[in-house]
PDB file of N, CA and C in Angstrom:
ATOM      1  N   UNK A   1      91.978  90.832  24.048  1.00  0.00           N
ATOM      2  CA  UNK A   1      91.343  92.029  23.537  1.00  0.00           C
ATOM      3  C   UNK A   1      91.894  92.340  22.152  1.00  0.00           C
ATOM      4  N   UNK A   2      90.750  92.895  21.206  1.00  0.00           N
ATOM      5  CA  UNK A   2      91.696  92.851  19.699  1.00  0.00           C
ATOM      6  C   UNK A   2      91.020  94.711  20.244  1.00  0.00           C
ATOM      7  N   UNK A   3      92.093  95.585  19.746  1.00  0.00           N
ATOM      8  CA  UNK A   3      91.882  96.687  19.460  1.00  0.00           C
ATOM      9  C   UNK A   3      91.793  96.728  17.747  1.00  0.00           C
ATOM     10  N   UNK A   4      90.755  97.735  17.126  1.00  0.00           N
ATOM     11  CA  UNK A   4      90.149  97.710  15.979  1.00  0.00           C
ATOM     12  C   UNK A   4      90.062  99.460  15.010  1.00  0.00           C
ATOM     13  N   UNK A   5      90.860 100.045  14.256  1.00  0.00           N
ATOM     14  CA  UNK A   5      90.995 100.941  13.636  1.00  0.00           C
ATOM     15  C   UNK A   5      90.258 100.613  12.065  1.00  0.00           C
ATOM     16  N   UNK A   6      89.396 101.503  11.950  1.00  0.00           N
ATOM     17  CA  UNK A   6      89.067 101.687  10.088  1.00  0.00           C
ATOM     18  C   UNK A   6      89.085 103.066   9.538  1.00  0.00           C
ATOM     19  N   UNK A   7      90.313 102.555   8.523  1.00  0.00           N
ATOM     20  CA  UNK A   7      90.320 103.485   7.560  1.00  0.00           C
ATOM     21  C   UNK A   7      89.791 103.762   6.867  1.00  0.00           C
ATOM     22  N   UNK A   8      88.658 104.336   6.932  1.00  0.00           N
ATOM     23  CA  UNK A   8      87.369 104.878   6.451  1.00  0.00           C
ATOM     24  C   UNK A   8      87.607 105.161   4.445  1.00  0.00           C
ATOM     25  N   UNK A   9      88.486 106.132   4.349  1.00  0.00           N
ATOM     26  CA  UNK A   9      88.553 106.519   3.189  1.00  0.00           C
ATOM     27  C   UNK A   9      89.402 105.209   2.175  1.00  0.00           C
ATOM     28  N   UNK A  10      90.158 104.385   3.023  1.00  0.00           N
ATOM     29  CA  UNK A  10      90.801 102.997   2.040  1.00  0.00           C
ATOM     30  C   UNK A  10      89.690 102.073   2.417  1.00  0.00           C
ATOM     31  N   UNK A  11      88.983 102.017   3.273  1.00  0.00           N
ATOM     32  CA  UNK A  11      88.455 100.949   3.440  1.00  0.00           C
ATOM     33  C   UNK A  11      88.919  99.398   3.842  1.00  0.00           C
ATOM     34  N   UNK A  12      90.017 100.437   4.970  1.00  0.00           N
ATOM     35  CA  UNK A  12      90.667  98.874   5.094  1.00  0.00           C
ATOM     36  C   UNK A  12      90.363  99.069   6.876  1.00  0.00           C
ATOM     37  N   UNK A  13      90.128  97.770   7.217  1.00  0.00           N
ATOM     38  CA  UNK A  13      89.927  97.563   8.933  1.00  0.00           C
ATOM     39  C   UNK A  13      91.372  96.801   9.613  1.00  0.00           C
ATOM     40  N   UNK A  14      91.836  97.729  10.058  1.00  0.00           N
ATOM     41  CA  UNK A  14      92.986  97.398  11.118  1.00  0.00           C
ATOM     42  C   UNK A  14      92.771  96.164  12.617  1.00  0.00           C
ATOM     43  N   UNK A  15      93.213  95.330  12.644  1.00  0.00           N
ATOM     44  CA  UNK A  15      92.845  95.387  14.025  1.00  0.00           C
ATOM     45  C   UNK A  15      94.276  94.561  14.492  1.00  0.00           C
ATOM     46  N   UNK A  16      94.488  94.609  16.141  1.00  0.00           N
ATOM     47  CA  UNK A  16      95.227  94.442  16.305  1.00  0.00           C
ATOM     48  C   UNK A  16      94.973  93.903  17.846  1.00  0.00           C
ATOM     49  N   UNK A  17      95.407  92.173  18.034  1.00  0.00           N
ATOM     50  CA  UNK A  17      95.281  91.672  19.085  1.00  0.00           C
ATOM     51  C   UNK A  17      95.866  92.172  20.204  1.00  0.00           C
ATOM     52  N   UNK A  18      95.771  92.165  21.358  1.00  0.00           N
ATOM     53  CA  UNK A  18      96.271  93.007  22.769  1.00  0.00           C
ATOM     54  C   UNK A  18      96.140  92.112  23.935  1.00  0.00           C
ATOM     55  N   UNK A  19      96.822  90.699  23.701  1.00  0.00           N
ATOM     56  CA  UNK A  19      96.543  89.252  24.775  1.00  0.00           C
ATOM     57  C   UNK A  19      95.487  88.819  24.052  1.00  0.00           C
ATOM     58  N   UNK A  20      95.447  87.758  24.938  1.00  0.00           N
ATOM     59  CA  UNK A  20      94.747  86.232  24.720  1.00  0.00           C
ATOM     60  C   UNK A  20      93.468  86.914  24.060  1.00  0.00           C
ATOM     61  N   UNK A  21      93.025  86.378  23.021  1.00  0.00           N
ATOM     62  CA  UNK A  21      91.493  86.526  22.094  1.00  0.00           C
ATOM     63  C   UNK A  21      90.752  86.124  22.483  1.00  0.00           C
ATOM     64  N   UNK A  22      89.448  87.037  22.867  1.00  0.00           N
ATOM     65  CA  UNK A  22      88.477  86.501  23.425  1.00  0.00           C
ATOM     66  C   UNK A  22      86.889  86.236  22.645  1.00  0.00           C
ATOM     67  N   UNK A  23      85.831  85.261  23.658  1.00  0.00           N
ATOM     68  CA  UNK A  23      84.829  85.504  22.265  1.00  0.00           C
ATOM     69  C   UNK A  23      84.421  86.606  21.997  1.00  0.00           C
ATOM     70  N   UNK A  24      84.096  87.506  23.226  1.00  0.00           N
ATOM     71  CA  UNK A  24      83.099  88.930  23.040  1.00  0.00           C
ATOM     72  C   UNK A  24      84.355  89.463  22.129  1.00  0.00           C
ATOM     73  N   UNK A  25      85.515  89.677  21.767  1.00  0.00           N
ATOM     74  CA  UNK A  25      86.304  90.526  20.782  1.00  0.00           C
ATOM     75  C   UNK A  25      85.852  90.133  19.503  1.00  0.00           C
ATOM     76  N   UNK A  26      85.626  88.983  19.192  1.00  0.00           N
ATOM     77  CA  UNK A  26      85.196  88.403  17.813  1.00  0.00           C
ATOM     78  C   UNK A  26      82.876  88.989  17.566  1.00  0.00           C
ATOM     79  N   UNK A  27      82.802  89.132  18.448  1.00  0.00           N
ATOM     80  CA  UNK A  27      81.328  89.598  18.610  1.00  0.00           C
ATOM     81  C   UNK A  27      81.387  91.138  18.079  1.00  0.00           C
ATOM     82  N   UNK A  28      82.454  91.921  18.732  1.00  0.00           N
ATOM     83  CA  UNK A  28      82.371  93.166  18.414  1.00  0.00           C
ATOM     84  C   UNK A  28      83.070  93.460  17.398  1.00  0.00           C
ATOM     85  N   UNK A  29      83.635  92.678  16.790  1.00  0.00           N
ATOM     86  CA  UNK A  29      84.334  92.605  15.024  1.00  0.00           C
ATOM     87  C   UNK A  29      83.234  92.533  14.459  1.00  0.00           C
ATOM     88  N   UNK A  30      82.561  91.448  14.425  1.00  0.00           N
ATOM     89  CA  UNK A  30      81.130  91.366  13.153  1.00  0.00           C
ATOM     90  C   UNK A  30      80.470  92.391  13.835  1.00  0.00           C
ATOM     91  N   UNK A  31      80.020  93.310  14.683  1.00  0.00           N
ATOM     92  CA  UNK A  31      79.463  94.504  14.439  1.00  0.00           C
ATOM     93  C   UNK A  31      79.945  95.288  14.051  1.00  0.00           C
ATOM     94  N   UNK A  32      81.390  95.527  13.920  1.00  0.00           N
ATOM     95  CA  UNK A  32      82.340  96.523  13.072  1.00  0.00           C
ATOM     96  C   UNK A  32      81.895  96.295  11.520  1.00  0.00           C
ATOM     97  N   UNK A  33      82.414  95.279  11.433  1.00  0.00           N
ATOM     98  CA  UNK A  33      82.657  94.761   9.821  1.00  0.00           C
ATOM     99  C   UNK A  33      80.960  94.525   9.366  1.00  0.00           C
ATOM    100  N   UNK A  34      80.082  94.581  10.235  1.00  0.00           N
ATOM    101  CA  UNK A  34      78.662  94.017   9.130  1.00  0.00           C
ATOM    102  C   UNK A  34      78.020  95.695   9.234  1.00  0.00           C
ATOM    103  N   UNK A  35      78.848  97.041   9.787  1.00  0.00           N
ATOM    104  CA  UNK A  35      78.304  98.169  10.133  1.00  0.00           C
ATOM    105  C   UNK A  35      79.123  98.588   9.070  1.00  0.00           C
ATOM    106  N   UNK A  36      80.098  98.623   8.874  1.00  0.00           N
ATOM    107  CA  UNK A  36      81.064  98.924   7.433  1.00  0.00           C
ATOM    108  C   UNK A  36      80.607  98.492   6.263  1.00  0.00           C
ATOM    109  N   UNK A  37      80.195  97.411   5.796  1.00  0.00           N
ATOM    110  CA  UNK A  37      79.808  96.786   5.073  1.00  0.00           C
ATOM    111  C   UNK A  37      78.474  96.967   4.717  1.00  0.00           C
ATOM    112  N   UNK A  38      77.574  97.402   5.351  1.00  0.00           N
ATOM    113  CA  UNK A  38      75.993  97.756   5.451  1.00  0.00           C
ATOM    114  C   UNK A  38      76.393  99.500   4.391  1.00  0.00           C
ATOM    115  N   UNK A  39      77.926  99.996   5.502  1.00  0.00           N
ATOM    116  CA  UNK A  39      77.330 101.448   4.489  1.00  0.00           C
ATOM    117  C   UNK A  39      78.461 102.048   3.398  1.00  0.00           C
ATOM    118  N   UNK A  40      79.436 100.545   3.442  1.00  0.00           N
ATOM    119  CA  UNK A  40      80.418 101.435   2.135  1.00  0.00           C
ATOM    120  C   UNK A  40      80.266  99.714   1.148  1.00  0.00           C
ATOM    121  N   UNK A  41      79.718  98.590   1.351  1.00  0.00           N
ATOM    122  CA  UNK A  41      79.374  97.884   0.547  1.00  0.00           C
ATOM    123  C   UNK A  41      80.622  96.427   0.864  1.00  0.00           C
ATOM    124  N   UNK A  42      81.468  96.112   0.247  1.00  0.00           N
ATOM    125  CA  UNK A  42      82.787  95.661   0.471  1.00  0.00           C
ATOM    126  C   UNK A  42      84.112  96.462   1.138  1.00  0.00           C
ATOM    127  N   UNK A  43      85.223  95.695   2.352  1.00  0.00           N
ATOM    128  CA  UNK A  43      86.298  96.128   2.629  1.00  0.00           C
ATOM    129  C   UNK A  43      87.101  95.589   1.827  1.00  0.00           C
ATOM    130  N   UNK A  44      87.961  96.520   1.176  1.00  0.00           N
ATOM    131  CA  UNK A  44      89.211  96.300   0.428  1.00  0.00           C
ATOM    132  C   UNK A  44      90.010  95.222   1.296  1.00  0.00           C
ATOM    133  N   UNK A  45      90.016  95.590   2.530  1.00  0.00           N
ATOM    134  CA  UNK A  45      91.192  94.504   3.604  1.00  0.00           C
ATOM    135  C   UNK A  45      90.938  95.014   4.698  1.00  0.00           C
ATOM    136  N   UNK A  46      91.730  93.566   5.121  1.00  0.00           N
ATOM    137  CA  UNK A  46      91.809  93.500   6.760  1.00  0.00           C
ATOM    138  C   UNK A  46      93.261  92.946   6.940  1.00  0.00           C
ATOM    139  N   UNK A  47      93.603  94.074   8.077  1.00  0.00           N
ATOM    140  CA  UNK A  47      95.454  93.673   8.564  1.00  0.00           C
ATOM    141  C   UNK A  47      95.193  93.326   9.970  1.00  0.00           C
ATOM    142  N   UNK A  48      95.692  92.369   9.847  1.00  0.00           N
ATOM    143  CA  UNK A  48      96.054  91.730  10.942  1.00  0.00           C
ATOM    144  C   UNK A  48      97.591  92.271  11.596  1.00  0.00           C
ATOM    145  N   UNK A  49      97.456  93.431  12.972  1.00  0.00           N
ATOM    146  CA  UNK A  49      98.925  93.512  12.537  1.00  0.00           C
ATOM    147  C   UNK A  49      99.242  93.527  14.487  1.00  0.00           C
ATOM    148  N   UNK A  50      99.975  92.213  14.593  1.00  0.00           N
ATOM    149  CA  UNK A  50     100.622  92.125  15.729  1.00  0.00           C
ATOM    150  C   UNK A  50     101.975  91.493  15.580  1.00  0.00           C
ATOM    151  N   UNK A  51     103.248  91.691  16.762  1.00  0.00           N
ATOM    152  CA  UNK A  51     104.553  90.989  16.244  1.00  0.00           C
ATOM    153  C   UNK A  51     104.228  89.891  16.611  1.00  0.00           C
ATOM    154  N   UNK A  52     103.203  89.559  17.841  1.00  0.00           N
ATOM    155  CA  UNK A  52     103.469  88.361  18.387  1.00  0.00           C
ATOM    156  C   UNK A  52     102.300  87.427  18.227  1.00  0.00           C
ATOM    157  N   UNK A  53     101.443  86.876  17.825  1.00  0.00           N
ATOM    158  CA  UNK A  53     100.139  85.841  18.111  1.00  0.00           C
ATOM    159  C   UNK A  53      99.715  85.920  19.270  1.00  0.00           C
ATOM    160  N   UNK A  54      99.273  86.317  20.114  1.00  0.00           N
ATOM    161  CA  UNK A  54      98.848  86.492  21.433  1.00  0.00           C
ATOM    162  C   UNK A  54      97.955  84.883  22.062  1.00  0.00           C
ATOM    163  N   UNK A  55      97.440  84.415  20.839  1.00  0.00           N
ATOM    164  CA  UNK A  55      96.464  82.805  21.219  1.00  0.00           C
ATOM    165  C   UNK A  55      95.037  83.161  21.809  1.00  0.00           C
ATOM    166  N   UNK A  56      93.853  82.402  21.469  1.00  0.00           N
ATOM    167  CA  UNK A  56      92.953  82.257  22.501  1.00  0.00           C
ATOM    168  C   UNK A  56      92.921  82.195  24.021  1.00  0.00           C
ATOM    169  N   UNK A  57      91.891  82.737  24.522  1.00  0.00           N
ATOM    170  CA  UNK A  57      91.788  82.821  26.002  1.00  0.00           C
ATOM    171  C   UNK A  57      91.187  81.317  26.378  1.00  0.00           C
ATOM    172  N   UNK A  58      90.574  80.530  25.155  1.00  0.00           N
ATOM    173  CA  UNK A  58      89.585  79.763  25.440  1.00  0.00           C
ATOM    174  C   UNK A  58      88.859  78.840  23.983  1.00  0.00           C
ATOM    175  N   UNK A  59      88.615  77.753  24.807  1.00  0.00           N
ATOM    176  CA  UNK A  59      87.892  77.200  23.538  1.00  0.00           C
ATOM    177  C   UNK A  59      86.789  77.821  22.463  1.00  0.00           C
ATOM    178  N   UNK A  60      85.921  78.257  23.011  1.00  0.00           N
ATOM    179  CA  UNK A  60      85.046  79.378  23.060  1.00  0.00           C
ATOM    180  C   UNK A  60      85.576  80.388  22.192  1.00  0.00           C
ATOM    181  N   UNK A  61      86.734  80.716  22.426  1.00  0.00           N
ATOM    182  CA  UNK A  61      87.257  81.922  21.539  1.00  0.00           C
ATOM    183  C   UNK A  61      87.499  81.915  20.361  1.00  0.00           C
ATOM    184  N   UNK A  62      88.016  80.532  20.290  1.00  0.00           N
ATOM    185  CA  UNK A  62      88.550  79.833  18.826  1.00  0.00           C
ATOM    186  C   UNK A  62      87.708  79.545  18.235  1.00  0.00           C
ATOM    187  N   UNK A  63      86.492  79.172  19.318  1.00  0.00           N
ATOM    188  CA  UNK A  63      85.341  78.935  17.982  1.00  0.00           C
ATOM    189  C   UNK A  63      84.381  79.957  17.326  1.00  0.00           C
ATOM    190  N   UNK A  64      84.882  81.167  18.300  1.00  0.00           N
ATOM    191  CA  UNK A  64      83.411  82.067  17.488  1.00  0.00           C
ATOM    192  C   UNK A  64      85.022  82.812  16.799  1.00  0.00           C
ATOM    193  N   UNK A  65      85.930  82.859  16.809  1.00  0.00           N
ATOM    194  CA  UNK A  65      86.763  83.177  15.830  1.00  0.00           C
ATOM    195  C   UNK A  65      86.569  82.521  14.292  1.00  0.00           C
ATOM    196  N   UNK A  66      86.504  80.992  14.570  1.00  0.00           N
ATOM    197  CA  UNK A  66      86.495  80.453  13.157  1.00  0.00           C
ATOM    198  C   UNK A  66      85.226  80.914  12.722  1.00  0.00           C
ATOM    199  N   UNK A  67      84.325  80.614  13.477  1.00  0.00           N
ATOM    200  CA  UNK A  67      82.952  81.249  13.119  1.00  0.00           C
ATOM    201  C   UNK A  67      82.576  82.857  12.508  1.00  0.00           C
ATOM    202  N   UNK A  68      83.634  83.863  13.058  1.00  0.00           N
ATOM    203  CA  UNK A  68      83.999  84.755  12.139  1.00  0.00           C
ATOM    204  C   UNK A  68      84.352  84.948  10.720  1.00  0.00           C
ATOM    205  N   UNK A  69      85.443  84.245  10.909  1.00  0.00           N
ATOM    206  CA  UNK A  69      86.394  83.939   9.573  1.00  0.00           C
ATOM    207  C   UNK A  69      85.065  83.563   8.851  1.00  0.00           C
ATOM    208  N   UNK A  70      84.519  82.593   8.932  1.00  0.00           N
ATOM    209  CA  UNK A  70      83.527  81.485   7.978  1.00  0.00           C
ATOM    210  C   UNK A  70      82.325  82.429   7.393  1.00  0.00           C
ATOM    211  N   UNK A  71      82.403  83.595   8.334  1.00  0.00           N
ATOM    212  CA  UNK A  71      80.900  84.441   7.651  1.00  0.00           C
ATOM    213  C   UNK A  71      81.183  85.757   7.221  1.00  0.00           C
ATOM    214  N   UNK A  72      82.500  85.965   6.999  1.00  0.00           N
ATOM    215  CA  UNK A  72      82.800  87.432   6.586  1.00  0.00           C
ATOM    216  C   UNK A  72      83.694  87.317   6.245  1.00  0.00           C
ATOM    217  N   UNK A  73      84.901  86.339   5.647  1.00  0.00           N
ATOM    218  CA  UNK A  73      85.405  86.167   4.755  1.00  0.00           C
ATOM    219  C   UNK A  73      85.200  86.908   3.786  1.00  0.00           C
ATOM    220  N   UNK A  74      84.209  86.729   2.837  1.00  0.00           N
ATOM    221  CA  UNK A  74      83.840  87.334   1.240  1.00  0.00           C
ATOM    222  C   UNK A  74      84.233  88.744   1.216  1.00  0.00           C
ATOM    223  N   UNK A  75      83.437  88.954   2.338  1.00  0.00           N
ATOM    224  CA  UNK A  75      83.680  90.727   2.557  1.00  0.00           C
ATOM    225  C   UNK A  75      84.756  91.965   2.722  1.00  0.00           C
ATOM    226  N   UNK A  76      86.112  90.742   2.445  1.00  0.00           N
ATOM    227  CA  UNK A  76      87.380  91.316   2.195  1.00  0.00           C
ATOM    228  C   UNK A  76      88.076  91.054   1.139  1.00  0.00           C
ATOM    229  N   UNK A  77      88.895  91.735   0.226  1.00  0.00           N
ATOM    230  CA  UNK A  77      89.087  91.717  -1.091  1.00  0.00           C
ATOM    231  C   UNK A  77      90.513  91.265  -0.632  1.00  0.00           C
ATOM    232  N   UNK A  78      91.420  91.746   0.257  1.00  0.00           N
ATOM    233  CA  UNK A  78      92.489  91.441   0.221  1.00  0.00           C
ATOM    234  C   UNK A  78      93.022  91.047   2.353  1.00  0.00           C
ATOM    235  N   UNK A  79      93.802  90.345   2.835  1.00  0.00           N
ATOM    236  CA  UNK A  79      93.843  90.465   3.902  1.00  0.00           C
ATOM    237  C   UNK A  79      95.617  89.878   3.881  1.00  0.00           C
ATOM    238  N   UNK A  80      96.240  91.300   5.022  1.00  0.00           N
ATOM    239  CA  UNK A  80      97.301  91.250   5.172  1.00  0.00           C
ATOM    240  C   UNK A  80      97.260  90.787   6.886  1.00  0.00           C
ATOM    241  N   UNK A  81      98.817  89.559   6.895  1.00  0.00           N
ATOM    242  CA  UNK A  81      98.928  88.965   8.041  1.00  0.00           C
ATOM    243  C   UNK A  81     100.488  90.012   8.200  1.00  0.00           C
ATOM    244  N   UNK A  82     100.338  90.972   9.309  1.00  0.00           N
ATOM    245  CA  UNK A  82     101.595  91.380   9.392  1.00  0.00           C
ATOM    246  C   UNK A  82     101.821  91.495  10.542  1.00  0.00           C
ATOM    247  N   UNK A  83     102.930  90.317  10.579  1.00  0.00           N
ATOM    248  CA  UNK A  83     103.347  89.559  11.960  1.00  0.00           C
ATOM    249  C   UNK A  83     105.141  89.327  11.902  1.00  0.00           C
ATOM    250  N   UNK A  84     105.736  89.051  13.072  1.00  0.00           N
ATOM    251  CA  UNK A  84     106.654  87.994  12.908  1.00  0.00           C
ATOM    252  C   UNK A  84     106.369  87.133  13.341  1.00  0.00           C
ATOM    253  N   UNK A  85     105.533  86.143  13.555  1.00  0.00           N
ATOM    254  CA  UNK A  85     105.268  85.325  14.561  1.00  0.00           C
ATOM    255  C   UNK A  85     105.134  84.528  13.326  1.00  0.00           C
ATOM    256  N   UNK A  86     105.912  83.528  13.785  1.00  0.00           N
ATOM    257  CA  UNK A  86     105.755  81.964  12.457  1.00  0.00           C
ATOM    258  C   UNK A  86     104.082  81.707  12.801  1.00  0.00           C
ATOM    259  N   UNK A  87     103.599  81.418  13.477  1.00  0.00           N
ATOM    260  CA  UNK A  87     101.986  81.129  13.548  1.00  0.00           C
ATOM    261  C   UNK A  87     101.633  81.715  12.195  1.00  0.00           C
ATOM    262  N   UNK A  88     101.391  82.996  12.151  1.00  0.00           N
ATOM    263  CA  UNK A  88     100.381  83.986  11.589  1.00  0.00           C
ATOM    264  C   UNK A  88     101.340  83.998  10.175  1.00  0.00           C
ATOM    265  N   UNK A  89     102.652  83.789  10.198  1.00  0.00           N
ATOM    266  CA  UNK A  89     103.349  83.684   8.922  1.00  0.00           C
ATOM    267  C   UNK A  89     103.003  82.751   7.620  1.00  0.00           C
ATOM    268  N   UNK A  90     102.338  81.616   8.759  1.00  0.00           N
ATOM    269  CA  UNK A  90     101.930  80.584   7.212  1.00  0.00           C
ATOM    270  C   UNK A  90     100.546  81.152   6.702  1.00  0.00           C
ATOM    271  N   UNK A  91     100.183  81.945   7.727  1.00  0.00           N
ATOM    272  CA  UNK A  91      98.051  82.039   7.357  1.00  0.00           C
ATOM    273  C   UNK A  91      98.066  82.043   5.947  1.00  0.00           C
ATOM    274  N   UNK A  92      98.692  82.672   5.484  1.00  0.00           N
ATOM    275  CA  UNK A  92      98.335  82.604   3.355  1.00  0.00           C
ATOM    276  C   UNK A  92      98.080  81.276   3.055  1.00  0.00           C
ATOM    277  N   UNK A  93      99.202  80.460   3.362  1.00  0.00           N
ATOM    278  CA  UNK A  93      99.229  79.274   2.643  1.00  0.00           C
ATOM    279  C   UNK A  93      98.296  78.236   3.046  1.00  0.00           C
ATOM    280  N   UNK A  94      97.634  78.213   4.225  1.00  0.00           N
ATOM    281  CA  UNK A  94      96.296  77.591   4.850  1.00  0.00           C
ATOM    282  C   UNK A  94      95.245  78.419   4.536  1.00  0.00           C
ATOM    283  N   UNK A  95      94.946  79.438   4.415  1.00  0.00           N
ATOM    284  CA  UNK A  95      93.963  80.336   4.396  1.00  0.00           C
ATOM    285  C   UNK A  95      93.120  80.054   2.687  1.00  0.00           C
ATOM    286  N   UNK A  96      94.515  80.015   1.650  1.00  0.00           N
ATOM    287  CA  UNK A  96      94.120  79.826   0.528  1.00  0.00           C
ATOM    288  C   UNK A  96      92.956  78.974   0.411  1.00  0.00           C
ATOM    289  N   UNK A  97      93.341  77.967   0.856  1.00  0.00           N
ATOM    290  CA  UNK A  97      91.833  76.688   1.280  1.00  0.00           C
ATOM    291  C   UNK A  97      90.558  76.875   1.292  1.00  0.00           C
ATOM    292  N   UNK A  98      90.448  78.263   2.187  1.00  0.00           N
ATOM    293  CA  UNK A  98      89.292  78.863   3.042  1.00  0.00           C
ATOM    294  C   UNK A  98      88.387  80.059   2.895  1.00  0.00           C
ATOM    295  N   UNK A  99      89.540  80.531   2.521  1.00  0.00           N
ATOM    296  CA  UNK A  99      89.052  81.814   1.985  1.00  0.00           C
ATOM    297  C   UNK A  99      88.785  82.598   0.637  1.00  0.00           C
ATOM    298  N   UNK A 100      87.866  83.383   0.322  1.00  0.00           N
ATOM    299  CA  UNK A 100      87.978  84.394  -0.335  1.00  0.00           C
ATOM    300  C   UNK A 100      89.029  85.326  -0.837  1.00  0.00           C
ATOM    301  N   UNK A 101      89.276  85.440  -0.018  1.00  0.00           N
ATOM    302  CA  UNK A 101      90.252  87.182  -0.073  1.00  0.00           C
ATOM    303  C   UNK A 101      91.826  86.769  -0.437  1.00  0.00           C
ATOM    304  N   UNK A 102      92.467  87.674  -0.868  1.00  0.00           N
ATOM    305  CA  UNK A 102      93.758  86.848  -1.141  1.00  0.00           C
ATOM    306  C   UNK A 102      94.450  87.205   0.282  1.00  0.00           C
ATOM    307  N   UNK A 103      95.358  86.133   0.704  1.00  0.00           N
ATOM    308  CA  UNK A 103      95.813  87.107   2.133  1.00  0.00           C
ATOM    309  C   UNK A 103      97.387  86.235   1.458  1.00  0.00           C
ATOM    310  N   UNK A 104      98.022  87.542   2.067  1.00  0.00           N
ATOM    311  CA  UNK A 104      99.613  87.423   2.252  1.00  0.00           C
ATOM    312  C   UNK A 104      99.903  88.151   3.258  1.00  0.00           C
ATOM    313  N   UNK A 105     101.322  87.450   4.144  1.00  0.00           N
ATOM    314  CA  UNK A 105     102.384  87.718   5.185  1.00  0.00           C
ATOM    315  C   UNK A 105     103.421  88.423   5.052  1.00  0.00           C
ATOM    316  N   UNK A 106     103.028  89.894   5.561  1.00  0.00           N
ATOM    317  CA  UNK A 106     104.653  91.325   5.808  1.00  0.00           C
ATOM    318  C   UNK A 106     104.960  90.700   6.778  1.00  0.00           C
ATOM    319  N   UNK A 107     106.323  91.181   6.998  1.00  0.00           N
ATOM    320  CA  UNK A 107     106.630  91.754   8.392  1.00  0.00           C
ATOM    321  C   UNK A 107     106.399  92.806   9.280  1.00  0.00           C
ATOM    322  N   UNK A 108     106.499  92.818  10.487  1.00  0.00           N
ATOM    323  CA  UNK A 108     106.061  93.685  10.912  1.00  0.00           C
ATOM    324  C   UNK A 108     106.081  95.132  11.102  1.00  0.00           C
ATOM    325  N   UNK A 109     107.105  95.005  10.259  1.00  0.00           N
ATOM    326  CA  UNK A 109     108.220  96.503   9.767  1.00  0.00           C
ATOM    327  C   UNK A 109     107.331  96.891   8.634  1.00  0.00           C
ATOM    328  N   UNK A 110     107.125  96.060   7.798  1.00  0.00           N
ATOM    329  CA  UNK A 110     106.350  96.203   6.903  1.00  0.00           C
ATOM    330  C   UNK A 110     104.780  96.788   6.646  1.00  0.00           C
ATOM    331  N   UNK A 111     104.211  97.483   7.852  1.00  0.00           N
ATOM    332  CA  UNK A 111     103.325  98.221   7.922  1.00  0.00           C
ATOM    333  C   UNK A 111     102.583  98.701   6.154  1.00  0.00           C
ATOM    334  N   UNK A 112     103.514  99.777   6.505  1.00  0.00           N
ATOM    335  CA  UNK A 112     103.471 100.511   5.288  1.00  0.00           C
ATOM    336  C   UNK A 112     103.177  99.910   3.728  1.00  0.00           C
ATOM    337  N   UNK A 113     103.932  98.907   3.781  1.00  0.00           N
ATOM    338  CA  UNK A 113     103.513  98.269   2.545  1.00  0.00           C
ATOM    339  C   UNK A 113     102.609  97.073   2.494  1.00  0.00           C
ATOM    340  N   UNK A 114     102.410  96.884   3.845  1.00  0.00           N
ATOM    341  CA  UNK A 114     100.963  95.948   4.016  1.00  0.00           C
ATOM    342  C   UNK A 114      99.690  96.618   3.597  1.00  0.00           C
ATOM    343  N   UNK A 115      99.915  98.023   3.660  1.00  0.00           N
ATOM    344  CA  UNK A 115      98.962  98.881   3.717  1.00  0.00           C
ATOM    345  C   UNK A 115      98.635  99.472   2.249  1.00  0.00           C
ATOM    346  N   UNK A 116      99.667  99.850   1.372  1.00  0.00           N
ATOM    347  CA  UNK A 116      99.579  99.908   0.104  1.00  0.00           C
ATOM    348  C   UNK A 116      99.376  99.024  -0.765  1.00  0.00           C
ATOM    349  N   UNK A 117      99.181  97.613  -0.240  1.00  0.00           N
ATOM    350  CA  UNK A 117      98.997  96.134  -1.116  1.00  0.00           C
ATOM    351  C   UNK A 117      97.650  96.234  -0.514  1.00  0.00           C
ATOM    352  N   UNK A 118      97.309  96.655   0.554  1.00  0.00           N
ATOM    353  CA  UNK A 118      95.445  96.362   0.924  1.00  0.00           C
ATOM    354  C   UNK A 118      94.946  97.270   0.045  1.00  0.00           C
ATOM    355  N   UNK A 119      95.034  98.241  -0.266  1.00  0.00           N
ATOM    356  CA  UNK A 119      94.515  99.658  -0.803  1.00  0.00           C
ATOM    357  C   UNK A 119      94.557  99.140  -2.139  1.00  0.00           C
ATOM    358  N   UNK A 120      94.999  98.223  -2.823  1.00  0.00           N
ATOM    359  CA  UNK A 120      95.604  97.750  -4.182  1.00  0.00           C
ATOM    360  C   UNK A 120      96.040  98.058  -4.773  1.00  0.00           C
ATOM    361  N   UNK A 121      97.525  97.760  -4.206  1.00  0.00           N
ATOM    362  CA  UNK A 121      98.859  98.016  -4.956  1.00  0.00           C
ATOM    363  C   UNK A 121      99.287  96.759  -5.666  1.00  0.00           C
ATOM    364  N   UNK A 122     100.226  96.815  -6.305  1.00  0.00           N
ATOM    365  CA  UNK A 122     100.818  95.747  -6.936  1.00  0.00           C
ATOM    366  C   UNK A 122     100.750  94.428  -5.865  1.00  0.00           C
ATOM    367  N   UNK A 123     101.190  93.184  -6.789  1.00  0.00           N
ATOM    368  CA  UNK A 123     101.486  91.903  -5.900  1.00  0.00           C
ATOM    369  C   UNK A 123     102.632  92.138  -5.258  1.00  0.00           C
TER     370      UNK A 123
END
């Protein structure tokens, strides 16, 4: 289950995994994000913010995940991975590849300033 917060006035979409990722969680993201996007235009960011990687429930999951990533990418200007989990720690440096958006790795302490670098703060 990903639980999902937007900060309406930054324009940044929170979400935050809660166990194994499933497909219907990635289904009800692109209705978040293509309902945001329909009425404020572009999200500044998306935080990714769990300590731990929780993993797919399923093959299935991983794929309408990538299948996420692949179609709403653009639609984020900046995306923070704020984790401790070595998994989610490299996402910048693979992601660069893939993506649009610039994404860099806080810690998980690091909330706060994950949050002022989405909003666009300094590097």
């Amino acid at each position: 289950m990903i639980h999902h917060e937007l900060l309406r006035g930054q324009g940044i979409l929170v979400v935050t995994p809660e166990g194994p990722l499933e497909k219907a969680d990635f289904e009800q993201l692109t209705q978040v994000v293509d309902s945001c996007v329909a009425d404020q235009g572009e999200l500044k960011g998306l935080m990714i913010y769990t300590e731990y990687f929780p993993g797919w429930r399923d093959f299935a999951a991983l794929i309408t995940h990538l299948k996420f990533v692949k179609e709403h990418h653009k639609q984020f200007t900046r995306v923070a991975a704020v984790t401790d989990d070595g998994f989610l720690s490299v996402m910048p440096r693979v992601a660069d590849h893939f993506v649009h958006a610039q994404v860099r790795h806080f810690y998980y302490a690091e909330r706060q300033e994950a949050l002022a670098w989405l909003g666009g703060g300094a590097e």
